[in-house]
Structure formats: C-alpha cells, structure tokens
C-alpha atoms as a PDB file:
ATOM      1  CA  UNK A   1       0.000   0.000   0.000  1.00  0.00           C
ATOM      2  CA  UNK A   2       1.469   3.171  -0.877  1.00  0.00           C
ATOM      3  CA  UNK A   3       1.597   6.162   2.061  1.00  0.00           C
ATOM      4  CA  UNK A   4       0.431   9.292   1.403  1.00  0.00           C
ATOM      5  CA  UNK A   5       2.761  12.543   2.157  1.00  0.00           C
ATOM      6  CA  UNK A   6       1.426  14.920   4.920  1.00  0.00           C
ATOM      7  CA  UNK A   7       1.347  17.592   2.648  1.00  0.00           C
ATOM      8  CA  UNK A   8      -0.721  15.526   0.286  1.00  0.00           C
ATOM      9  CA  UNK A   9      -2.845  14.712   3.384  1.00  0.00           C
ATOM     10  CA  UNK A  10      -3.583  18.060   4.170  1.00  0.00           C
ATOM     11  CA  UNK A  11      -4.743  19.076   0.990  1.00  0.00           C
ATOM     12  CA  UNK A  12      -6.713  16.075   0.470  1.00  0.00           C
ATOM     13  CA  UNK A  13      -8.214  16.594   3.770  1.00  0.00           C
ATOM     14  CA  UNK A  14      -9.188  20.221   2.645  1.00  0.00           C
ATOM     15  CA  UNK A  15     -10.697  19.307  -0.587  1.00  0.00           C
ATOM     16  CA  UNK A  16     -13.570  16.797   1.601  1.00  0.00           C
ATOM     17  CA  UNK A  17     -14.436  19.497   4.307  1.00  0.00           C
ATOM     18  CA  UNK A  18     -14.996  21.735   1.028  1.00  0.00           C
ATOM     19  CA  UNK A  19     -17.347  19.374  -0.256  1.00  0.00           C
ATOM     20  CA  UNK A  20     -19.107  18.134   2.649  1.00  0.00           C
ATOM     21  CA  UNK A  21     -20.074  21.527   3.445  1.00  0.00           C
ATOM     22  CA  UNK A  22     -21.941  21.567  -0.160  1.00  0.00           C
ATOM     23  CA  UNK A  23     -23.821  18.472   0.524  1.00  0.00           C
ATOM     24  CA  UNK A  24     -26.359  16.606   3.981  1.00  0.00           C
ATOM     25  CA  UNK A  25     -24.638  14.371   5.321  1.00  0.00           C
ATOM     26  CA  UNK A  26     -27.097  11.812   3.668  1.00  0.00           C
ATOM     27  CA  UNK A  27     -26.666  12.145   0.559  1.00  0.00           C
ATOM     28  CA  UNK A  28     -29.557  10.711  -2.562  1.00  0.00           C
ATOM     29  CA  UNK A  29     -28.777   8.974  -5.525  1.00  0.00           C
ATOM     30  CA  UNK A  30     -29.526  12.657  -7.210  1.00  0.00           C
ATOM     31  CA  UNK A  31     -25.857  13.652  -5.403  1.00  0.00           C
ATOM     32  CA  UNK A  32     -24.016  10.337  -6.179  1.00  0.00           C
ATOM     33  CA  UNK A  33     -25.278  11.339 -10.097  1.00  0.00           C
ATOM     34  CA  UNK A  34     -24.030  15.083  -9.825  1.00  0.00           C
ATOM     35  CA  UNK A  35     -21.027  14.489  -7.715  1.00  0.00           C
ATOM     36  CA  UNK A  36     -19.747  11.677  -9.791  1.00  0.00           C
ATOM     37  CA  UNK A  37     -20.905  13.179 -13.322  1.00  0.00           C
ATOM     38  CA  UNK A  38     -22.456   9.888 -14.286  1.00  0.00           C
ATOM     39  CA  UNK A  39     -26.074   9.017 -15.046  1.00  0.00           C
ATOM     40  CA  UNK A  40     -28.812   7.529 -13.639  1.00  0.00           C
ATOM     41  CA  UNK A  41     -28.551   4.365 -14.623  1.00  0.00           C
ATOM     42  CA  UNK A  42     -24.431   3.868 -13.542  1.00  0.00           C
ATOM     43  CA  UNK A  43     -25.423   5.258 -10.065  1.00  0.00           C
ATOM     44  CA  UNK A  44     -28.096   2.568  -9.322  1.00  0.00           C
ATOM     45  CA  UNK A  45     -25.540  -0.139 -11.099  1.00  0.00           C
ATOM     46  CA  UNK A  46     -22.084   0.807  -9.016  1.00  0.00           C
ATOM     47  CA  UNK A  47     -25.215   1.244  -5.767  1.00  0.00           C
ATOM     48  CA  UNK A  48     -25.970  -2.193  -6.439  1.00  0.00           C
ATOM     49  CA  UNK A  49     -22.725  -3.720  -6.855  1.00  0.00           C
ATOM     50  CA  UNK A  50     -21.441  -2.214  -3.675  1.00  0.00           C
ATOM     51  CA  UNK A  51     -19.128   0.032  -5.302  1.00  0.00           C
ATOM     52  CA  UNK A  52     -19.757   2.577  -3.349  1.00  0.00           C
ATOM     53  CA  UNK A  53     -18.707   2.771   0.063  1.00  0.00           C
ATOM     54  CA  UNK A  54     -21.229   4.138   3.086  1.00  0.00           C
ATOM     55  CA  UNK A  55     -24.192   3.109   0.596  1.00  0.00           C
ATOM     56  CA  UNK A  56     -27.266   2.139   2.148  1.00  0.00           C
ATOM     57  CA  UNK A  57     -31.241   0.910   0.720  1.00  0.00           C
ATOM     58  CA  UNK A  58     -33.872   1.605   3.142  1.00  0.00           C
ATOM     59  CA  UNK A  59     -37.117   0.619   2.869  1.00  0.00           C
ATOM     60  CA  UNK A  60     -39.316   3.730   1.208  1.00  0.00           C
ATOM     61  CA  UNK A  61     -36.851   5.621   1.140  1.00  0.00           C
ATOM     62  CA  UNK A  62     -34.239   4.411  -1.082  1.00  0.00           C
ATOM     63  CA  UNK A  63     -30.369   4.897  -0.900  1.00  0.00           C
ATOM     64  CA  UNK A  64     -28.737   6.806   1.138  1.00  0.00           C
ATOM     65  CA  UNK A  65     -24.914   7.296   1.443  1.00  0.00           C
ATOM     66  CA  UNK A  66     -22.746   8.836   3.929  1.00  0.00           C
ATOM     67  CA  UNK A  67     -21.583  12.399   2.579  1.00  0.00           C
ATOM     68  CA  UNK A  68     -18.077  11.789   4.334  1.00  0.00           C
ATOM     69  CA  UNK A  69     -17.451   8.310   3.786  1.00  0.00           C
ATOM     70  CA  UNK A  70     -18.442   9.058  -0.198  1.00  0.00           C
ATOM     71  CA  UNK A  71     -15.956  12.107  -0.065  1.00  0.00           C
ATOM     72  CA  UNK A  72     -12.859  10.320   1.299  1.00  0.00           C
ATOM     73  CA  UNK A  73     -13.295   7.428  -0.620  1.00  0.00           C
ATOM     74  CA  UNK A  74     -13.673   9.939  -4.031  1.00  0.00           C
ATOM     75  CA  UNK A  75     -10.403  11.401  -2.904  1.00  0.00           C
ATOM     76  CA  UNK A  76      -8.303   8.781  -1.854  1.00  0.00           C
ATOM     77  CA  UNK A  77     -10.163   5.732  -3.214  1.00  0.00           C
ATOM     78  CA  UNK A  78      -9.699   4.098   0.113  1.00  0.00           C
ATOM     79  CA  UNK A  79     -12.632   2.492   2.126  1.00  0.00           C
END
C-alpha cells in the first residue's frame, strides 16, 4: 500500500471538508449522479454492486450514502 505525504494529506483533507459543506450528510442517488458526473442508470448499477462505500437501501426511502465516507473514498479511493 502506498503512504500518502502529509502535505498531500492536508490538501486532500481540505478538498472533503470543502465538499461536505456543499452536501447533507445523507446524501440521494440525485448527489451520487451530480457528484460523480455519471447518469442515472451507472449510479443505481455501481449502488448495487457495492461500489460505493457508506451506501445504504432503506425501505421507502431508497439509498442513502454517507456524505463523508463518499468524499474520502472519491479522494483517496480508500474504504
């Protein structure tokens, strides 16, 4: 596994709290679409496949994913 520089850490860190402050902290399958640029229909696919970390169904409600757990894995594509 490769380490990641503090500097690198730092900056990474700064990008997520810049984010997060855009989004709930629950986050729809409308966010997953606009913060990952990808349709509809890849959203529900890579929500399905567990691809996406933090990604929950609930019953009548539908998926939900956890804003911060979304954002670090984006940046760092770490779980």
């Amino acid at each position: 596994m490769q380490t990641i520089e503090p500097a690198t850490k730092e900056v990474i860190f700064e990008l997520v709290q810049a984010e997060q402050k855009k989004y709930p902290f629950s986050l729809k399958t409308k966010d997953i679409i606009e913060i990952m640029n990808c349709s509809q229909s890849q959203a529900y696919e890579a929500l399905t496949a567990g691809k996406i970390p933090g990604a929950k169904k609930i019953d009548g409600l539908g998926w939900r994913i956890n804003r911060d757990i979304l954002f670090t894995w984006l940046y760092t594509k770490e779980n």
